[in-house]
N, C-alpha and C. Protein backbone atom coordinates (compact mmCIF):
# COMPACT_ATOMS: atom_id res chain seq x y z
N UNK A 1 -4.75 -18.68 10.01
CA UNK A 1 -4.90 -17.27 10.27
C UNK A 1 -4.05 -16.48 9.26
N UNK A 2 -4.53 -15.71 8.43
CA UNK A 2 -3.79 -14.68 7.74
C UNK A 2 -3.46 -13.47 8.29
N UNK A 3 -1.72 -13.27 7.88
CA UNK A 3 -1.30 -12.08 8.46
C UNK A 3 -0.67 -11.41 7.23
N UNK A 4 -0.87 -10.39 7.75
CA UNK A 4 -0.68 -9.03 7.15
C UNK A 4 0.71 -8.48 7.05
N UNK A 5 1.54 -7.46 5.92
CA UNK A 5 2.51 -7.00 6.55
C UNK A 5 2.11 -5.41 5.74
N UNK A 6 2.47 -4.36 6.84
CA UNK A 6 1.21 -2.97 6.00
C UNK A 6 2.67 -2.44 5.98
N UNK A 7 2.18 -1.20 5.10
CA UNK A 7 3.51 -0.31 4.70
C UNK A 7 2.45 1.10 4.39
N UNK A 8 3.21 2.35 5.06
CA UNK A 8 2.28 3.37 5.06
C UNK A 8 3.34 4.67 3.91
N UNK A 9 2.29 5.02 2.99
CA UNK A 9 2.94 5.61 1.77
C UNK A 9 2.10 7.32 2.57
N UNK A 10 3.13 8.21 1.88
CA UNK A 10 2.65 9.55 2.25
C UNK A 10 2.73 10.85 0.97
N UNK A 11 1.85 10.96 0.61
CA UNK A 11 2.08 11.85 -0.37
C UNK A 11 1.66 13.77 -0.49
N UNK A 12 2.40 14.74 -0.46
CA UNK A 12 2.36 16.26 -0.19
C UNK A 12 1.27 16.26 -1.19
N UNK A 13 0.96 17.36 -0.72
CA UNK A 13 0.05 18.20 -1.23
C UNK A 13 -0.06 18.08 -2.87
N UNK A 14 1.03 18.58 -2.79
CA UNK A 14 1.39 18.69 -4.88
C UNK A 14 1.46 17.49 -5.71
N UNK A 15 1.38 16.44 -4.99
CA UNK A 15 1.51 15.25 -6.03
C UNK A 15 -0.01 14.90 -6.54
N UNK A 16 0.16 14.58 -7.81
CA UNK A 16 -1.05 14.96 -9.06
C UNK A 16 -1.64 13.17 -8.46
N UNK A 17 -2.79 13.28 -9.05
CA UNK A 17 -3.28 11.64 -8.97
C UNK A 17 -2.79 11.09 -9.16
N UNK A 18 -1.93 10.97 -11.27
CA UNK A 18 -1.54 10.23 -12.06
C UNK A 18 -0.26 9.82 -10.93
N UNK A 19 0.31 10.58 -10.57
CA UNK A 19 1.77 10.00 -9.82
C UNK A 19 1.12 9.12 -8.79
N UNK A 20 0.35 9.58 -7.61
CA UNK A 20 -0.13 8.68 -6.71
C UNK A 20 -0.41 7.02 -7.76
N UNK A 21 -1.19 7.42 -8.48
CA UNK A 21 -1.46 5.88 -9.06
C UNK A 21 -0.30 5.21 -9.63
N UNK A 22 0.01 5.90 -10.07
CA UNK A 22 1.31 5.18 -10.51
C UNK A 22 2.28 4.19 -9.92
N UNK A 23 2.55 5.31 -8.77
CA UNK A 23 3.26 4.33 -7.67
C UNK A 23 2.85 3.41 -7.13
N UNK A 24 1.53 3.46 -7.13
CA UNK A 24 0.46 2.43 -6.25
C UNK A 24 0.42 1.15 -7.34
N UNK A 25 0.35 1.35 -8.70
CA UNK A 25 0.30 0.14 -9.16
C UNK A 25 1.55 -0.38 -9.55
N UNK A 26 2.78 0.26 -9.55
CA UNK A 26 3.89 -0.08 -9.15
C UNK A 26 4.22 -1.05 -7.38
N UNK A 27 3.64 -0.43 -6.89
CA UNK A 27 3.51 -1.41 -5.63
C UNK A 27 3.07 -2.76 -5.65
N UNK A 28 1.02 -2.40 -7.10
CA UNK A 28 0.46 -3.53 -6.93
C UNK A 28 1.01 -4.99 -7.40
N UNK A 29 2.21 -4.50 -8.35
CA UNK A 29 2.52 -4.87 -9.54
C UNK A 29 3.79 -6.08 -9.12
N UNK A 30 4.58 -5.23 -8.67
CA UNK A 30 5.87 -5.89 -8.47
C UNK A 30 6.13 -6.06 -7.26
N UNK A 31 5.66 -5.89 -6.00
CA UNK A 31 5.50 -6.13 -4.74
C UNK A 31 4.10 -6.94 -4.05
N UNK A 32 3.28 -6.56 -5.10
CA UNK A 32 2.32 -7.82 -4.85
C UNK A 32 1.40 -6.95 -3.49
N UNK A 33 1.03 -5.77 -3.16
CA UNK A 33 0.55 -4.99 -2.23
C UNK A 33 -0.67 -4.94 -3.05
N UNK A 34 -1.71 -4.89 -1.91
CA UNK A 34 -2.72 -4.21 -2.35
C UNK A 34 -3.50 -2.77 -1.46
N UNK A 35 -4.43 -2.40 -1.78
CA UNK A 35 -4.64 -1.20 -1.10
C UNK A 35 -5.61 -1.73 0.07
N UNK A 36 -5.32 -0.89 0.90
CA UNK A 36 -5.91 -1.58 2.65
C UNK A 36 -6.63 0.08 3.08
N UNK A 37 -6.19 1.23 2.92
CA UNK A 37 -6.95 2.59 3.11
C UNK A 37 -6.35 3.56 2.35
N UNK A 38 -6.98 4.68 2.42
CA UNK A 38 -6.70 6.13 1.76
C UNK A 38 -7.80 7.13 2.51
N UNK A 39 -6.80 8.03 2.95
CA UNK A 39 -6.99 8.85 3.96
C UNK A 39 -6.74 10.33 3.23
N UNK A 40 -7.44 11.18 2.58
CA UNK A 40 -7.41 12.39 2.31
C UNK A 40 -7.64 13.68 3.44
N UNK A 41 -6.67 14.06 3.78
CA UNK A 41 -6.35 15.27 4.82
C UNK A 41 -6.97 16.68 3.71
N UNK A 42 -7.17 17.75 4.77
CA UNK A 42 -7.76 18.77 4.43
C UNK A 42 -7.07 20.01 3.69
N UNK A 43 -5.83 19.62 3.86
CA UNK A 43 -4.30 20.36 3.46
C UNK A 43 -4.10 19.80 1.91
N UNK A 44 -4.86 18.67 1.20
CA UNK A 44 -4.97 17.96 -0.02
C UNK A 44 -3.65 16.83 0.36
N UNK A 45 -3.24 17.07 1.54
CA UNK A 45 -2.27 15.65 1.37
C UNK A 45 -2.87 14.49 1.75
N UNK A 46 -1.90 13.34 1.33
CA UNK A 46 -2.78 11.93 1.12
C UNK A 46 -1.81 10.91 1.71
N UNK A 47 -2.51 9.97 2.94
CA UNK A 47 -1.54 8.87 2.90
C UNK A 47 -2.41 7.18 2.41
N UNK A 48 -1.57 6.33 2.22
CA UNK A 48 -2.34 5.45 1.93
C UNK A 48 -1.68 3.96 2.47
N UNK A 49 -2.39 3.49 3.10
CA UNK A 49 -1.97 2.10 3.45
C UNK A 49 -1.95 0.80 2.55
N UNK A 50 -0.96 0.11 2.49
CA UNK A 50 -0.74 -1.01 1.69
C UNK A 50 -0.90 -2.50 2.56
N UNK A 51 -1.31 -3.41 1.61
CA UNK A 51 -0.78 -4.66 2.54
C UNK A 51 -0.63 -5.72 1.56
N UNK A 52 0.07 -6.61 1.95
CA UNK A 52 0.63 -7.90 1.65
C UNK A 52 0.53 -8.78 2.54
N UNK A 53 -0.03 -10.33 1.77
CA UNK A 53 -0.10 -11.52 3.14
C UNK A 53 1.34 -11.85 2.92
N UNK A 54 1.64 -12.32 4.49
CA UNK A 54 2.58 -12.94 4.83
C UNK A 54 2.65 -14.63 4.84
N UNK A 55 2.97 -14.60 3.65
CA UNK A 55 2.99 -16.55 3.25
C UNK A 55 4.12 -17.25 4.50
N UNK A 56 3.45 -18.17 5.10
CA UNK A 56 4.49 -18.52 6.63
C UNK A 56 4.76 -19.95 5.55
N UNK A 57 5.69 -20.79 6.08
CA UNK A 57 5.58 -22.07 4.97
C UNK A 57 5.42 -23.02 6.20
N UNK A 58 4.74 -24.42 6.27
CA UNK A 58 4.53 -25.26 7.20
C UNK A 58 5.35 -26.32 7.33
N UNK A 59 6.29 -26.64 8.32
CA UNK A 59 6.64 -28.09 7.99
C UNK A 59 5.60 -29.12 8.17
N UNK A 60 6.48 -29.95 6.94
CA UNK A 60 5.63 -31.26 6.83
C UNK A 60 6.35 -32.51 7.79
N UNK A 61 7.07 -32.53 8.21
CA UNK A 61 8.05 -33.75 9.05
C UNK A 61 8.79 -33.19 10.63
């Protein structure tokens, strides 16, 4: 079973795309997140959900 670990990013009104992406592939990049939703509100603010699997390790003995 794969599990998930989500992290919810929130961005105002005023932040330009280029920054949103930025950070996001900063996330994709070095945290290994990928994108799970993006939710555009009517106010132009934006949140966006991240996720990462949670590698469990198994014993063998």
């Amino acid at each position: 079973m794969l599990d998930y670990e989500y992290r919810e990013l929130r961005f105002p009104r005023g932040t330009s795309r280029n920054v949103t992406r930025q950070t996001l592939t900063d996330h994709a990049e070095y945290g290994r997140w990928e994108l799970a939703r993006v939710r555009l509100y009517r106010d132009g603010s934006r949140t966006v959900v991240i996720r990462r699997r949670i590698i469990r390790q198994v014993r063998t003995m």
